[in-house]
N, C-alpha and C. Protein backbone atom coordinates (compact mmCIF):
# COMPACT_ATOMS: atom_id res chain seq x y z
N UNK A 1 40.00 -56.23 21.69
CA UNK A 1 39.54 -54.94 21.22
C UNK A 1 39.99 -53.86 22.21
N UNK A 2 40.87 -52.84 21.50
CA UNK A 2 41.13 -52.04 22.50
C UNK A 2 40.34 -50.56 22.43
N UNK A 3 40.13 -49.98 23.62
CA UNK A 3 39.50 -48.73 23.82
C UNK A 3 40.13 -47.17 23.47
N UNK A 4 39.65 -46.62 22.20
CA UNK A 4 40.04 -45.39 21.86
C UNK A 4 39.88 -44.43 23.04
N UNK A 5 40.95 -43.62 23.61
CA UNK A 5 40.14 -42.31 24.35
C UNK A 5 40.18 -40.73 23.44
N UNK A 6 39.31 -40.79 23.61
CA UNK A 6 38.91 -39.19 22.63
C UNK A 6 38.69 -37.82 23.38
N UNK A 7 39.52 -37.90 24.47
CA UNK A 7 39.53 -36.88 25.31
C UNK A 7 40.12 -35.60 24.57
N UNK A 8 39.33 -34.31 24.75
CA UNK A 8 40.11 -33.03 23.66
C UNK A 8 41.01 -33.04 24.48
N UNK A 9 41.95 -32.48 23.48
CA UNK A 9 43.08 -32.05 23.36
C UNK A 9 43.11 -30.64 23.58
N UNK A 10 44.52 -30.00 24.38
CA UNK A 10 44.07 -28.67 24.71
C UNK A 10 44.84 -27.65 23.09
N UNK A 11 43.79 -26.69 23.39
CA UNK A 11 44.19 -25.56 22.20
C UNK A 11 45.33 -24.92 22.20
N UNK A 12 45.51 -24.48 23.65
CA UNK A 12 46.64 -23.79 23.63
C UNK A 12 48.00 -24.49 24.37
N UNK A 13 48.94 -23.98 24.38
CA UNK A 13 49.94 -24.44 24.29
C UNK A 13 50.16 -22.97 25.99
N UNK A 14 50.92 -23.61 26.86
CA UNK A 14 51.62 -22.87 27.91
C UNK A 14 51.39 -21.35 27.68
N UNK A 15 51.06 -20.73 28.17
CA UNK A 15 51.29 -19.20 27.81
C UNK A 15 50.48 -18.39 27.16
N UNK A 16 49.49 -19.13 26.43
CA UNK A 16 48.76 -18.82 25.28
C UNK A 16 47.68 -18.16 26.05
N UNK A 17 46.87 -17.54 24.86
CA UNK A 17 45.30 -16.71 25.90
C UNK A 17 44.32 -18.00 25.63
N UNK A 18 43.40 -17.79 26.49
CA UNK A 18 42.09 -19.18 26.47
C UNK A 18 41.50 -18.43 25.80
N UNK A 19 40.35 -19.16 25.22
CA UNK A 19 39.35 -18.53 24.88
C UNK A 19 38.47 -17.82 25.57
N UNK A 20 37.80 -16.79 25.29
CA UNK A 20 36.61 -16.12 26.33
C UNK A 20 35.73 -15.78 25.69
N UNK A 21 34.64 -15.48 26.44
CA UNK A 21 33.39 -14.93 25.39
C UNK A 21 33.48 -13.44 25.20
N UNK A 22 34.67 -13.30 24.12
CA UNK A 22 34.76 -11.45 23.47
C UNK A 22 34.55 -12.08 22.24
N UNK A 23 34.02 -10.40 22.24
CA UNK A 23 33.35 -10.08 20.86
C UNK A 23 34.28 -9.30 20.72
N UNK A 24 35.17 -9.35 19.48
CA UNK A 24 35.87 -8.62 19.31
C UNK A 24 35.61 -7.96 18.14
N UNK A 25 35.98 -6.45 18.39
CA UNK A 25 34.78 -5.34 17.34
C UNK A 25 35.79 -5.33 15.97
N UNK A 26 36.96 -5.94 15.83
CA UNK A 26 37.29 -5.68 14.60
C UNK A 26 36.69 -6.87 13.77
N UNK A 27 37.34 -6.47 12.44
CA UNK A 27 36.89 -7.17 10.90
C UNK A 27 37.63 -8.13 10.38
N UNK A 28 38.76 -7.95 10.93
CA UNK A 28 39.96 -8.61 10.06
C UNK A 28 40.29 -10.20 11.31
N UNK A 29 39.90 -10.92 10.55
CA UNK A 29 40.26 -12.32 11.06
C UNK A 29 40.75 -13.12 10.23
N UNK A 30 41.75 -14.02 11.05
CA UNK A 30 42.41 -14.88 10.62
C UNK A 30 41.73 -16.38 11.59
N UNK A 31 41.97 -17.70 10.13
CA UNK A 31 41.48 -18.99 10.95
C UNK A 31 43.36 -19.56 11.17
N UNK A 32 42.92 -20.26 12.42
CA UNK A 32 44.04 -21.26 12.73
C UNK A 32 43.41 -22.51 12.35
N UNK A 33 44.02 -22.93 11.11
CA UNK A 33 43.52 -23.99 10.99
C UNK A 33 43.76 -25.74 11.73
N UNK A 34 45.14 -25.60 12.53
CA UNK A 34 45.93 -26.00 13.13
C UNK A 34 45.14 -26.68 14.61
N UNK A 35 44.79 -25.33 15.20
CA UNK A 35 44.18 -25.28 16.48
C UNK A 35 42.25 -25.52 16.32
N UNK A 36 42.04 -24.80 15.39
CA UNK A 36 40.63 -24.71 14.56
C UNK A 36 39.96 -23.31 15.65
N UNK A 37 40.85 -22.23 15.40
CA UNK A 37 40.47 -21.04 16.10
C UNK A 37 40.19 -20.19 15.35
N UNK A 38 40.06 -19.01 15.72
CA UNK A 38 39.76 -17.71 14.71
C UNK A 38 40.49 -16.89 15.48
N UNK A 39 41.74 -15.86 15.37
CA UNK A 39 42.41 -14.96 15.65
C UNK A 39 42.27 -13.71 15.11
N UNK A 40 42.04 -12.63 15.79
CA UNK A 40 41.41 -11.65 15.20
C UNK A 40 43.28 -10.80 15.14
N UNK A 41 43.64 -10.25 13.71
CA UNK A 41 44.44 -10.18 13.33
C UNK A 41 45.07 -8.22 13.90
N UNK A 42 44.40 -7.99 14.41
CA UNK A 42 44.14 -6.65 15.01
C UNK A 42 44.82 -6.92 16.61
N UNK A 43 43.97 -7.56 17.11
CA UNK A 43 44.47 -7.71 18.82
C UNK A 43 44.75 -8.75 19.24
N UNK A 44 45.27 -9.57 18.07
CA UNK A 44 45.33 -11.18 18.27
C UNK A 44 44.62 -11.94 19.31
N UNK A 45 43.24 -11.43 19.44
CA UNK A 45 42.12 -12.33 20.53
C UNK A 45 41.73 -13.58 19.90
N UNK A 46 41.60 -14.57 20.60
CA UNK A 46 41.38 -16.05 20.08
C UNK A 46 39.97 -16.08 20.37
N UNK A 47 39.01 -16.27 19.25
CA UNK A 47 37.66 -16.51 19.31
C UNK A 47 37.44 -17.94 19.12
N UNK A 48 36.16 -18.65 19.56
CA UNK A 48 35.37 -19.43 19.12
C UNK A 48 35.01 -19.66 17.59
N UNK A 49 35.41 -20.42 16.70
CA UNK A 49 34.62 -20.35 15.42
C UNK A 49 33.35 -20.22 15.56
N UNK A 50 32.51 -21.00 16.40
CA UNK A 50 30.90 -21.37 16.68
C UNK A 50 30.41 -20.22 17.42
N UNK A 51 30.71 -19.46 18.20
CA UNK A 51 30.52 -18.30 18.81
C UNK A 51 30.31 -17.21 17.38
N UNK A 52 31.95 -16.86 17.01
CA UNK A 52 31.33 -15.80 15.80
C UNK A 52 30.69 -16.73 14.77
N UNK A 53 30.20 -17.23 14.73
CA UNK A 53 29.48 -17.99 13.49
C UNK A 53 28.05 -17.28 14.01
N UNK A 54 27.62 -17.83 15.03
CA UNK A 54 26.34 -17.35 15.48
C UNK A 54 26.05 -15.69 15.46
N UNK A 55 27.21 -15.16 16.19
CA UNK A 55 27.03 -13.63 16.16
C UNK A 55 26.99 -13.39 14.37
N UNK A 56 27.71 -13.56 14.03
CA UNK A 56 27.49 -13.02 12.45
C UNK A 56 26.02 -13.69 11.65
N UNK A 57 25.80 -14.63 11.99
CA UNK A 57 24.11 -15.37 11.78
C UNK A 57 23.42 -14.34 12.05
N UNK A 58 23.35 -13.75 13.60
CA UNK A 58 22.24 -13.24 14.21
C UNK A 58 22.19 -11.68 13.43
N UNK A 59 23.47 -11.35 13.16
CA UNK A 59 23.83 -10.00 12.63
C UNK A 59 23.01 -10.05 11.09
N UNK A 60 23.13 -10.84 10.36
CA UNK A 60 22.40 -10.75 9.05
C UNK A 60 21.13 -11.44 9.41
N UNK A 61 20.70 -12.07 10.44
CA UNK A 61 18.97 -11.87 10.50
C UNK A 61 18.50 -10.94 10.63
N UNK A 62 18.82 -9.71 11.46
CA UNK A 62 18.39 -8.77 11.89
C UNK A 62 18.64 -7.96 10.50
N UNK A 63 19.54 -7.54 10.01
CA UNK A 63 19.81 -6.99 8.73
C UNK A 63 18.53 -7.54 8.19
N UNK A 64 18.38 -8.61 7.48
CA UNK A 64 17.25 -9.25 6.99
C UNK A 64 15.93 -8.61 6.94
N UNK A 65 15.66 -9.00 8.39
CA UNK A 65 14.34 -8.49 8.68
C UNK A 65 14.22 -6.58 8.81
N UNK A 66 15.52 -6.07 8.72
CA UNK A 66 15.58 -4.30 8.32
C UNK A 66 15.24 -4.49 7.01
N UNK A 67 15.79 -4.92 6.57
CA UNK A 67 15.46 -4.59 4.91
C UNK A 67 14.34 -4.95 4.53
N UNK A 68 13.71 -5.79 4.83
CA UNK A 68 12.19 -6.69 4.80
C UNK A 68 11.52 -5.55 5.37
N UNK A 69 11.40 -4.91 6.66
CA UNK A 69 10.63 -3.94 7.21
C UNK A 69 10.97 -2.91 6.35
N UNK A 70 12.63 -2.09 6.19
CA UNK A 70 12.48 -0.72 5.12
C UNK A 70 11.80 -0.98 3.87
N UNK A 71 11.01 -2.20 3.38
CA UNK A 71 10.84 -2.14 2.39
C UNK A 71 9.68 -2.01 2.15
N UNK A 72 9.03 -2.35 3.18
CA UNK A 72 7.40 -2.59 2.98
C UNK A 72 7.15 -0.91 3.26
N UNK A 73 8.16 -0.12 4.05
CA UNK A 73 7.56 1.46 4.18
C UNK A 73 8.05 1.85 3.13
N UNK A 74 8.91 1.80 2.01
CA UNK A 74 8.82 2.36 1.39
C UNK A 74 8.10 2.17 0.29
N UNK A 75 7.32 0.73 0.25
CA UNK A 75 6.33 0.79 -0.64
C UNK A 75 4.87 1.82 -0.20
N UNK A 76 4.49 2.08 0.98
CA UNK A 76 3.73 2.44 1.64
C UNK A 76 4.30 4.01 1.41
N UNK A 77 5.37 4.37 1.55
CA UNK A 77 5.67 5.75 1.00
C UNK A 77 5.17 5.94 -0.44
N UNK A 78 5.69 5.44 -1.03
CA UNK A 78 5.43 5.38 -2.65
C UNK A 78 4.31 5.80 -2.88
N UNK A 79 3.39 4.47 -2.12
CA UNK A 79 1.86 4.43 -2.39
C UNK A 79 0.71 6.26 -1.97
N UNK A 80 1.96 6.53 -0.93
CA UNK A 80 1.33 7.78 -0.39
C UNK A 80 1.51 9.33 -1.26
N UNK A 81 2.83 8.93 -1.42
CA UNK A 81 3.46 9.82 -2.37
C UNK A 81 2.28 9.87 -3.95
N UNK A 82 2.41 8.54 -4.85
CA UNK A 82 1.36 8.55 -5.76
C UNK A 82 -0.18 9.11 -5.37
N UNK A 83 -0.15 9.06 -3.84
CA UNK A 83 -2.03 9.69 -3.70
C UNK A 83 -2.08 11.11 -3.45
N UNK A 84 -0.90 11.65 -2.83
CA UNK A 84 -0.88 13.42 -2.77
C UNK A 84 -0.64 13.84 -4.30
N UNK A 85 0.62 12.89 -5.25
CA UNK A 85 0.10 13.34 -6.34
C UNK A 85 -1.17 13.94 -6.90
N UNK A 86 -1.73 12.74 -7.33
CA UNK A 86 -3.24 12.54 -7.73
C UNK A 86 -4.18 13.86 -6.51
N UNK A 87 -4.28 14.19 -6.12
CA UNK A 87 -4.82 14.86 -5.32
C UNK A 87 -4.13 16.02 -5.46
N UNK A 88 -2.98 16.55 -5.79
CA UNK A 88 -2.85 17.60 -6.38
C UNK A 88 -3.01 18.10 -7.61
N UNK A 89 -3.10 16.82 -8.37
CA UNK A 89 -3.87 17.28 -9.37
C UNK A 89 -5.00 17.83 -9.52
N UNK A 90 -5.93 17.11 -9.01
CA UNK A 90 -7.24 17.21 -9.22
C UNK A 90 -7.79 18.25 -8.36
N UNK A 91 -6.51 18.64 -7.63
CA UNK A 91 -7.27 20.38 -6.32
C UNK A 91 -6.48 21.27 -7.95
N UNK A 92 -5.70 21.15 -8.58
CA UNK A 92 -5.22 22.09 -9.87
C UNK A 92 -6.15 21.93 -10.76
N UNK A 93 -6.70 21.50 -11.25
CA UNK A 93 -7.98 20.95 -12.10
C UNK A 93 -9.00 21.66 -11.26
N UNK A 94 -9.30 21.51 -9.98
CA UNK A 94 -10.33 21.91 -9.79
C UNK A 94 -10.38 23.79 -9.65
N UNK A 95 -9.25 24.12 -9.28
CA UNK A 95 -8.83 25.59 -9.12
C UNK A 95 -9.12 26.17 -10.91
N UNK A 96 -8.46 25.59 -11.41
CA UNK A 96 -9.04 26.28 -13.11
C UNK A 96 -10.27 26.42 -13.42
N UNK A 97 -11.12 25.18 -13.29
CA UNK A 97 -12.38 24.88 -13.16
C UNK A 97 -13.35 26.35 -13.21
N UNK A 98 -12.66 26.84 -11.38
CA UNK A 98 -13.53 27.69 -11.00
C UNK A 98 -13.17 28.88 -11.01
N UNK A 99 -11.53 29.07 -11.73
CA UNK A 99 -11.37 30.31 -12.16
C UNK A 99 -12.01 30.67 -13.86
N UNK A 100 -12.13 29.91 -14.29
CA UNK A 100 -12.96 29.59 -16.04
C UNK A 100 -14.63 29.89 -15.15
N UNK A 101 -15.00 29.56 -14.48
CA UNK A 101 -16.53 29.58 -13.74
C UNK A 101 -16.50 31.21 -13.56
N UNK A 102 -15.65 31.75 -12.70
CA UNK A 102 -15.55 32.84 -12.52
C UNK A 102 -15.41 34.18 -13.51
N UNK A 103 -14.62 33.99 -14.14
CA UNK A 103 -14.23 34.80 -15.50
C UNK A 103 -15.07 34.89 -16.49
N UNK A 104 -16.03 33.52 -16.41
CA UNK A 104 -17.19 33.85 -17.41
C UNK A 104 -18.45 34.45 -17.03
């Protein structure tokens, strides 16, 4: 029985950039499927797949929980909005009231 070695293999090739921990602010990425990298097609920086995987995770939790929080104020707006309604009504109602009180 002979012994597999499963030592990685390196990504880059002589010359090449290593990986680093940038965040790189553009949008446009390309996968190496070859190497199993992500090249950002802008500044050709070599990312981590598992790195931006996480940053883009963490980016739509937080989104998440914005929209979850804008939502509950704007039900709470709503709710406030419907009670100054109602309360302007009923100060207009009550203003006729006592101009009809008055006039008679």
């Amino acid at each position: 029985m002979s012994v597999i070695d499963f030592e990685r293999r390196p990504q880059f090739k002589n010359g090449e950039k290593e990986i680093q921990r940038y965040v790189c602010p553009h949008i446009t990425i390309a996968l190496d499927h070859h190497r199993r990298l992500l090249v950002c097609e802008d500044c050709n920086q070599h990312m981590d797949p598992f790195d931006f995987l996480i940053r883009v995770s963490k980016k739509e939790i937080r989104i998440r929980d914005e929209i979850t929080f804008l939502s509950k104020q704007c039900k709470i707006l709503h709710e406030e909005v419907a009670e100054l309604r109602r309360t302007s009504q009923n100060l207009k109602a009550t203003i006729r009231r006592d101009r009809r009180k008055i006039d008679d």
